[in-house]
Protein backbone atom coordinates (compact mmCIF):
# COMPACT_ATOMS: atom_id res chain seq x y z
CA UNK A 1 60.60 37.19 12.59
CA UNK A 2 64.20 36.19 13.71
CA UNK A 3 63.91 32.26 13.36
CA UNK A 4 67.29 31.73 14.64
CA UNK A 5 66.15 33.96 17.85
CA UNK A 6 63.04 32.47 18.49
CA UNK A 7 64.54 28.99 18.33
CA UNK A 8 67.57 29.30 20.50
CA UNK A 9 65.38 31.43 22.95
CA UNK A 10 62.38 28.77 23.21
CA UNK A 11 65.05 25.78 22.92
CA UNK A 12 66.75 27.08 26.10
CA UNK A 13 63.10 27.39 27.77
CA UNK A 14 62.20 23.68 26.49
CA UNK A 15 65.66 22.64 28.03
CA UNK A 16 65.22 24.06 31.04
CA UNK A 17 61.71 22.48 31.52
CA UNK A 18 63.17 19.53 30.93
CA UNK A 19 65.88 19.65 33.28
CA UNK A 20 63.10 20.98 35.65
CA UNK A 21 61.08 18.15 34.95
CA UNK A 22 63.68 15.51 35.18
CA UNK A 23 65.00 17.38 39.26
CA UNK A 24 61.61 16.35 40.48
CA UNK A 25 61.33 13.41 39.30
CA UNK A 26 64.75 12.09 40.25
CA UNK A 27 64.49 13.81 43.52
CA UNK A 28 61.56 11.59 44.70
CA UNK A 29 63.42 8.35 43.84
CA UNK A 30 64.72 6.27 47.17
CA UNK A 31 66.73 3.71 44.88
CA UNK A 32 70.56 4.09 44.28
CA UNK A 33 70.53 2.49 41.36
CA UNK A 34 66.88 3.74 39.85
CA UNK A 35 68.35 6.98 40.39
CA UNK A 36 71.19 6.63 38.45
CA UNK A 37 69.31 5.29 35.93
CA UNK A 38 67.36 8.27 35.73
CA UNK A 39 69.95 10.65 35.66
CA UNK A 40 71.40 8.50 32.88
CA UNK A 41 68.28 8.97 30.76
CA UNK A 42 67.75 12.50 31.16
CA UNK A 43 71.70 12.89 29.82
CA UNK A 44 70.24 11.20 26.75
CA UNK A 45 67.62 13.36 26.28
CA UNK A 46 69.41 16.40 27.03
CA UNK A 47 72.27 15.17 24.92
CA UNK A 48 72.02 17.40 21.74
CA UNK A 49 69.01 17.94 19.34
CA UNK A 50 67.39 20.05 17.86
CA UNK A 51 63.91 20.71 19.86
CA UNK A 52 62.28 21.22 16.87
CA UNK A 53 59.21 18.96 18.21
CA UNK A 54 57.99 21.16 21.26
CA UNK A 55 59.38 24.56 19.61
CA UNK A 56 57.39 23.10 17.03
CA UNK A 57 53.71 21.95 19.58
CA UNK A 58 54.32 25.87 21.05
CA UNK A 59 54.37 27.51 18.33
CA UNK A 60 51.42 25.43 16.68
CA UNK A 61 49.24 26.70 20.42
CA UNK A 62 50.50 30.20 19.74
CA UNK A 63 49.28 30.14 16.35
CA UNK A 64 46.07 30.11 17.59
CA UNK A 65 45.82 31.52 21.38
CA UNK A 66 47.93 33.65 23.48
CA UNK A 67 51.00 32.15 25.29
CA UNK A 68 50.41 29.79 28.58
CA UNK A 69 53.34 28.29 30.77
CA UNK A 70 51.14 25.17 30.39
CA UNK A 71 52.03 24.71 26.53
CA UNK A 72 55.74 24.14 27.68
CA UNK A 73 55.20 21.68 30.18
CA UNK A 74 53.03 19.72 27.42
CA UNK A 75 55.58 20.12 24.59
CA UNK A 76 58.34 18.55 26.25
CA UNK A 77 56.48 15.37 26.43
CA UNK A 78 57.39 15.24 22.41
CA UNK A 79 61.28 15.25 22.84
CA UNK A 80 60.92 12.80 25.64
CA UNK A 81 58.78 10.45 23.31
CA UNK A 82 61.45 11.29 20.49
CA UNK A 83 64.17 10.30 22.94
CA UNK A 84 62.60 7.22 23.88
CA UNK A 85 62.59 6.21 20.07
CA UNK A 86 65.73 7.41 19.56
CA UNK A 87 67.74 4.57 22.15
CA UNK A 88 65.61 2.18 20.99
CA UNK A 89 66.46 2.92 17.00
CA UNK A 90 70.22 3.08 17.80
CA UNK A 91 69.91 0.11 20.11
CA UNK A 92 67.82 -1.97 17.13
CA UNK A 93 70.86 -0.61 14.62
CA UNK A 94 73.70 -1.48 17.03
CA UNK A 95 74.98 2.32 16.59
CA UNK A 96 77.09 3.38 18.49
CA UNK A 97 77.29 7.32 18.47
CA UNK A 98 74.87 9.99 18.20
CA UNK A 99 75.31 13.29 18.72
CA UNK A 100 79.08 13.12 18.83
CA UNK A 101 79.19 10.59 22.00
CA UNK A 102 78.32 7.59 22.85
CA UNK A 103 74.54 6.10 22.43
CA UNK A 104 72.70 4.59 25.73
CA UNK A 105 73.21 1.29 24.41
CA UNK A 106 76.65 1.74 24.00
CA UNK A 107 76.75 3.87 27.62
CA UNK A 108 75.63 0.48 29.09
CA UNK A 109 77.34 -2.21 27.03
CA UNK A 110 80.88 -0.20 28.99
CA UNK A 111 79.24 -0.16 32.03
CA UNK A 112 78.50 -3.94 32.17
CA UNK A 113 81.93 -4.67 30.70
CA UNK A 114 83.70 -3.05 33.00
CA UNK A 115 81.24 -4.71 36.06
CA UNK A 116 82.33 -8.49 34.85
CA UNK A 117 86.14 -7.42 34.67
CA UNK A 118 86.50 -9.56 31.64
CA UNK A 119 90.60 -9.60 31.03
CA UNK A 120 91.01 -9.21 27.20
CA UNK A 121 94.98 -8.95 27.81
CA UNK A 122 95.38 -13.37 27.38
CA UNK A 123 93.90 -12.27 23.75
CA UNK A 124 96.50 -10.80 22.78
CA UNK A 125 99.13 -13.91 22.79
CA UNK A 126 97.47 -15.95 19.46
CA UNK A 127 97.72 -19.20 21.73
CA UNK A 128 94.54 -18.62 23.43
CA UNK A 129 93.09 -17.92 19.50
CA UNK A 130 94.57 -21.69 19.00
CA UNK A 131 92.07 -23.11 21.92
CA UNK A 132 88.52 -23.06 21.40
CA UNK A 133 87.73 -22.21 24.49
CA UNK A 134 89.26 -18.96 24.01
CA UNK A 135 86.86 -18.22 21.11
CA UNK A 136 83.64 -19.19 23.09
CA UNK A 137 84.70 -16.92 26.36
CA UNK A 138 84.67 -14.05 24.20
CA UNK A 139 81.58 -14.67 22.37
CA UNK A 140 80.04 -15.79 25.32
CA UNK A 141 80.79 -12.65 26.92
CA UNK A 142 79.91 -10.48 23.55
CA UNK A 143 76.28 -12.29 23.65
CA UNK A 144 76.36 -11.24 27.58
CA UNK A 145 76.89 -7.41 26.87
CA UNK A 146 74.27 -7.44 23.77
CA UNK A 147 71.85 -8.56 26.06
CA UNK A 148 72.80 -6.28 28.93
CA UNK A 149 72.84 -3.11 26.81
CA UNK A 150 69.71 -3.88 24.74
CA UNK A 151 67.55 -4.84 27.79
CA UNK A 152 68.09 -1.69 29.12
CA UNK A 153 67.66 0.18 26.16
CA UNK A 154 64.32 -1.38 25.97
CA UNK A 155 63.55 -0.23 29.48
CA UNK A 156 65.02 3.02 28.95
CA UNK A 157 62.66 3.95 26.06
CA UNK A 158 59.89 2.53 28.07
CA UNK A 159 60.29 4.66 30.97
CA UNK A 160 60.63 7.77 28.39
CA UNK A 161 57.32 7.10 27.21
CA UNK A 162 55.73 6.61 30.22
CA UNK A 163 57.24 10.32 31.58
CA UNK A 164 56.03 11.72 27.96
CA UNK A 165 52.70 10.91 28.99
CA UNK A 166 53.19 12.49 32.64
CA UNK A 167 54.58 15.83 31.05
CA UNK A 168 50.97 16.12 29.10
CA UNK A 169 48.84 15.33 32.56
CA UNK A 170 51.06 18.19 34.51
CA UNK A 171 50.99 20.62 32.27
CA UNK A 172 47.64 22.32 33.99
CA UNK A 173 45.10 22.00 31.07
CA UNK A 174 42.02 21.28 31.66
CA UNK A 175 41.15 17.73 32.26
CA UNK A 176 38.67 16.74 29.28
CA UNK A 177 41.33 18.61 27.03
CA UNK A 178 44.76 16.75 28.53
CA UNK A 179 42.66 13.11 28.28
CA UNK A 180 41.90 14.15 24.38
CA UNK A 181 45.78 14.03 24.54
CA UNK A 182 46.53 11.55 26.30
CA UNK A 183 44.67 9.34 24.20
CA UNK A 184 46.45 10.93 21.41
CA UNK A 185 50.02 10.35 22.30
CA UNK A 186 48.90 6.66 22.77
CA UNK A 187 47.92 7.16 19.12
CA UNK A 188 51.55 8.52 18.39
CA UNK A 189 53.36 6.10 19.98
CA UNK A 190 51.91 3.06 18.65
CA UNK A 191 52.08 4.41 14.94
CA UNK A 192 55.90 4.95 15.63
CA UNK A 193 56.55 1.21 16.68
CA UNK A 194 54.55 0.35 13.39
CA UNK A 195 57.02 2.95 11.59
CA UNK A 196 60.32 1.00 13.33
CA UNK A 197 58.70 -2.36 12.26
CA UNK A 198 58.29 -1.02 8.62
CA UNK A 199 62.13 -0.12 8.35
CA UNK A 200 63.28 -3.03 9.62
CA UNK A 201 61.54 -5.06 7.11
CA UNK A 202 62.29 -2.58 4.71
CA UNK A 203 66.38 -3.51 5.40
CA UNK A 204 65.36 -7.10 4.76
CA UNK A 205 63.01 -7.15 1.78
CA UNK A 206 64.13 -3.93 0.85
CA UNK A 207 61.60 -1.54 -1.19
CA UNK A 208 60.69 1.06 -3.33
CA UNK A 209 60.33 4.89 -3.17
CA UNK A 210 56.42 4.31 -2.33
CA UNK A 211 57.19 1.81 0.58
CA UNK A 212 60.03 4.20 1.53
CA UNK A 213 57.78 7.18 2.71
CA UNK A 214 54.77 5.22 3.85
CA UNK A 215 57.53 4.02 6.54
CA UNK A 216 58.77 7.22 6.92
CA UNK A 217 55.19 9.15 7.23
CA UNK A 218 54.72 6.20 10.32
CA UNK A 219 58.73 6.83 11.67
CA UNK A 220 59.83 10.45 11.37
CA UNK A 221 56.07 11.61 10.29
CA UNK A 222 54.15 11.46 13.12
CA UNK A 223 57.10 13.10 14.80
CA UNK A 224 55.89 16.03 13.59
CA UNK A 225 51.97 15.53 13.09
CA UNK A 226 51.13 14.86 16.49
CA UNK A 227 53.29 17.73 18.05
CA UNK A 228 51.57 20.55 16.01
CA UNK A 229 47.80 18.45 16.57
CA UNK A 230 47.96 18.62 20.47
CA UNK A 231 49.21 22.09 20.52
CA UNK A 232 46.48 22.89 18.26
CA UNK A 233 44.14 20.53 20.76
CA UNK A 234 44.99 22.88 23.81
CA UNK A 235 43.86 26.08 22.32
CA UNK A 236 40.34 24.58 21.98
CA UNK A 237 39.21 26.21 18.87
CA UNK A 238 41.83 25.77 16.07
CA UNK A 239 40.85 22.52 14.12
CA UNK A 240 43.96 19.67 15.31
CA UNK A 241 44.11 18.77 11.68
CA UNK A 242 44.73 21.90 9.66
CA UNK A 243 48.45 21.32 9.50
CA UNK A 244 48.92 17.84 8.33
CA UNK A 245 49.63 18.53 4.79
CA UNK A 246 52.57 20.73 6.36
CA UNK A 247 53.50 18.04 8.66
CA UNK A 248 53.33 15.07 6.23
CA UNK A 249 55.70 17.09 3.71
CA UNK A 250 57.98 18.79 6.50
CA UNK A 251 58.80 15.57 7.45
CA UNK A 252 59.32 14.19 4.36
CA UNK A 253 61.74 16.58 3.68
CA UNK A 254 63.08 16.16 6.53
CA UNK A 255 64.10 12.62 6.67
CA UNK A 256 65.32 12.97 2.67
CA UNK A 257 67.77 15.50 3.72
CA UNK A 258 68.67 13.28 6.61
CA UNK A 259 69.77 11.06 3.95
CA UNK A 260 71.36 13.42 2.18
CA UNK A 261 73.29 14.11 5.27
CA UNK A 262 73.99 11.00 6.39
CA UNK A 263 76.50 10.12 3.77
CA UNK A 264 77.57 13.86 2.14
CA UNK A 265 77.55 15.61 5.39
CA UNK A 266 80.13 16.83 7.56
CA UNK A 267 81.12 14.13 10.56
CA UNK A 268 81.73 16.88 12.99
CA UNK A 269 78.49 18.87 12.54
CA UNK A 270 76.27 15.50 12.28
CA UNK A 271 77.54 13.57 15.39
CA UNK A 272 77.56 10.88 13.28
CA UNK A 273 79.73 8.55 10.66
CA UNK A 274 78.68 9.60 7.43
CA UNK A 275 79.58 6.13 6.11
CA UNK A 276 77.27 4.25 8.13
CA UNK A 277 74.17 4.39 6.15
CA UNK A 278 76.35 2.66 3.48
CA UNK A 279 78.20 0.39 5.43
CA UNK A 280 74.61 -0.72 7.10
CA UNK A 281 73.04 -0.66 3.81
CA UNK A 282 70.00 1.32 4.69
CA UNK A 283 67.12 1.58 2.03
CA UNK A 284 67.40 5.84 2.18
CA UNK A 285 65.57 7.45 -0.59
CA UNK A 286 69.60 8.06 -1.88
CA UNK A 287 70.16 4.08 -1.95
CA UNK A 288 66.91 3.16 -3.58
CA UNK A 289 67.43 5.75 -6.16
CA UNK A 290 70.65 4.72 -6.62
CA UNK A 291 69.75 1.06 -7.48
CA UNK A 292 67.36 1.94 -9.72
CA UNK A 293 69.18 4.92 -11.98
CA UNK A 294 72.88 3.22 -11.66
CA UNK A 295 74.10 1.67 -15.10
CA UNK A 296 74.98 -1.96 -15.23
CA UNK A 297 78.41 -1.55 -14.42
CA UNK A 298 77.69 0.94 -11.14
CA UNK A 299 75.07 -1.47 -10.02
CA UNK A 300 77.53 -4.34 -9.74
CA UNK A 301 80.08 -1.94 -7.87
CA UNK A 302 77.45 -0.45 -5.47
CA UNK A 303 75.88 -4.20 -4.59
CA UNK A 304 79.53 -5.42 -3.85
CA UNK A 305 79.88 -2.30 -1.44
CA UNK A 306 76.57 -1.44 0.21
CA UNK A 307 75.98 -3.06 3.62
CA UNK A 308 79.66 -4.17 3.89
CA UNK A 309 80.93 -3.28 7.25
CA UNK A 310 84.06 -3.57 6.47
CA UNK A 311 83.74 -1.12 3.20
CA UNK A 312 87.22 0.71 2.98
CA UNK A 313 87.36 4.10 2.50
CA UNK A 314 87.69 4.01 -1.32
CA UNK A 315 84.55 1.89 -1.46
CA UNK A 316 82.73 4.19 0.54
CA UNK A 317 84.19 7.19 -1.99
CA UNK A 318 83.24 5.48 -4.79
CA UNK A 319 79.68 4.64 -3.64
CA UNK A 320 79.39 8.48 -2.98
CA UNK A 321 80.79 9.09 -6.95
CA UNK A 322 78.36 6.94 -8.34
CA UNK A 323 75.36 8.24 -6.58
CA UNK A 324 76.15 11.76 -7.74
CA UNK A 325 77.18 10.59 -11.10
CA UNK A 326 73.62 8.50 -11.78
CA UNK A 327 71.35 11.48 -10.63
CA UNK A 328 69.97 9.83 -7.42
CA UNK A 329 71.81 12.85 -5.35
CA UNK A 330 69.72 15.46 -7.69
CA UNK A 331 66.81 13.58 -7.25
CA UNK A 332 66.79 13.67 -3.54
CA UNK A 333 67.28 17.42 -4.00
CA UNK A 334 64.70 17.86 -6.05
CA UNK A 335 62.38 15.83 -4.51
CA UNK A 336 63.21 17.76 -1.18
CA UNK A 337 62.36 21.27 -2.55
CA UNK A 338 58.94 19.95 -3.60
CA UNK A 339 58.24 18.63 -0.31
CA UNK A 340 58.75 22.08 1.17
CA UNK A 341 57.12 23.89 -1.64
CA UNK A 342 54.34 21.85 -0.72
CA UNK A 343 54.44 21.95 3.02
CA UNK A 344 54.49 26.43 2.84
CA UNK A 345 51.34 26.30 0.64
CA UNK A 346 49.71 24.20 3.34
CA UNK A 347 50.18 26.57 6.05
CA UNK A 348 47.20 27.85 7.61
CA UNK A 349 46.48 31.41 6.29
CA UNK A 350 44.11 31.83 9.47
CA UNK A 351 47.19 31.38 12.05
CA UNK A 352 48.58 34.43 13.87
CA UNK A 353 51.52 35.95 11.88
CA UNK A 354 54.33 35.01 14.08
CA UNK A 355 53.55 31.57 13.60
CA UNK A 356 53.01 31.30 10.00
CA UNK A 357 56.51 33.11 9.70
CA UNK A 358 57.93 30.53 11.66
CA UNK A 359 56.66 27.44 10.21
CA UNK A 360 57.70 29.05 6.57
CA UNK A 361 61.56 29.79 8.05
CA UNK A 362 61.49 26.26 9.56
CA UNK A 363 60.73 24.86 5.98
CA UNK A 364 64.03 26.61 4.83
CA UNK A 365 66.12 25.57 8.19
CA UNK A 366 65.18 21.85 7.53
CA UNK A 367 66.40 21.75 3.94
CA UNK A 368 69.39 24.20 4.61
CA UNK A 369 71.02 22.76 7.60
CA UNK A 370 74.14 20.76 8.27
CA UNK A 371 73.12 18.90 10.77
């Protein structure tokens, strides 16, 4: 099998349903402003990305039946659903890029500053930093745009979710076999708040390597679980749970190289800063390993630096140093190439060929890419 030509070919066909998906239902909205709305989502969802989850739910169905037009239409409700996570994760982390441009947060923080016509040109004379009335207009009006911008990322995601659930009901299964699904994705979704609730705590109480993947198996696991168990659902014979072992350690070593990426990678192939996690302080498998292989001396030095926003470039360098130095980058490695080890010998041996060749090239895409 050609991975790379089976996953540009069914990414283009996922796109397109998307974009297909998105026409009708912006075309039957009377409201201006719900209509731009909408448009604005769908350029989030459509912005970048893999695909992996519906190339992922199709090839899971194919495994195990022939091809049916009515697999695609139910696969795309899993990047809408991974959209909808994704504004409200960036919105929850105050990031402001993905993908190389802005995130929907940030899309609608310039939108409403721009709408109050808030004149930031008195700021720059340091007499109107002398009054204190000054200092309260602009952090009156910061306070005004958080809330703006965070409101409606809330009701962006929500509205994501709701059309992930209307992709699965249109997709022309049969009707006992789309409720299974429905109920499902209900399932899915509410394990995935319970993942964003664990990493949040997680950057306040911080945690361990155990506590680090049981968030992760809730956040970027069921990503990846539930895509491959309805597209095993809709063939009607296949049992929905004979992937999870892949699933469970796919995404493991998924989210580790994630990591991995999101402070060695390349800027311009992520989309994103790759001193973020760092500045942020994010418990990644990297930073957890990191505090607990670092000598006394790197410890200090790393403490000092990690979740400093205003980390210099140096810092940032010589956070990188010591977490090569101390072994936690090797670790991560390692413990990466076990995952997938893992997650090949878990494949189904009963699965049609072409999808068993897939799911074993994916393993290898996920640990080799660069973005």
């Amino acid at each position: 099998m050609d991975f790379v030509k089976v996953t540009t070919e069914l990414k283009k066909e996922v796109e397109d349903e998307i974009k297909k998906f998105f026409e009708a239902e912006i075309q039957s909205i009377e409201n201006d402003v719900l209509r731009d709305f909408y448009k604005d989502i769908r350029h989030h969802t459509l912005l970048g990305g893999k695909r992996l989850r519906p190339i992922m739910c199709i090839m899971a169905y194919c495994g195990y039946a022939d091809y049916n037009p009515s697999i695609l239409r139910a696969s795309i409700a899993f990047e809408l659903l991974h959209s909808s996570s994704l504004i409200l994760d960036d919105a929850m982390d105050e990031d402001v890029i993905r993908h190389g441009e802005k995130t929907f947060n940030a899309i609608y923080a310039d939108k409403f500053l721009k709408s109050t016509r808030f004149n930031l040109e008195p700021y720059y004379d340091g007499g109107n930093w002398i009054k204190k009335d000054g200092f309260f207009q602009l952090l009156n009006i910061q306070r005004a745009i958080s809330r703006y911008s965070y409101g409606l990322s809330v009701l962006g995601s929500n509205i994501l979710y709701a059309l992930s659930g209307k992709a699965i009901r249109s997709s022309g299964f049969y009707d006992k076999t789309v409720t299974k699904a429905m109920i499902m994705q209900r399932e899915m979704y509410k394990i995935l708040n319970e993942g964003q609730l664990l990493d949040i705590l997680m950057e306040q109480k911080g945690g361990n390597e155990d506590k680090y993947f049981e968030m992760i198996d809730h956040k970027t696991g069921i990503l990846f679980k539930y895509p491959l168990r309805i597209g095993l659902l809709f063939t009607e014979k296949a049992d929905i749970f004979s992937l999870d072992a892949y699933s469970t350690n796919l995404s493991r070593a998924f989210q580790v190289h994630d990591d991995i990426l999101g402070v060695f990678g390349d800027e311009g192939t992520t989309g994103k800063p790759v001193d973020s996690d760092i500045r942020e302080g994010k418990n990644t498998l990297l930073v957890i390993k990191t505090l607990e292989l670092a000598n006394e001396n790197q410890l200090k030095k790393v403490k000092a630096i990690l979740g400093n926003r205003n980390a210099s470039s140096e810092d940032i360098a010589e956070i990188k140093e010591i977490m090569k130095s101390c072994g936690a980058l090797d670790y991560c490695i390692e413990k990466e190439s076990q995952f997938i080890k893992t997650a090949k010998e878990s494949i189904d041996p009963n699965m049609k060929e072409s999808s068993r060749e897939f799911l074993t090239q994916l393993c290898d895409f996920i640990i080799k890419r660069k973005y």
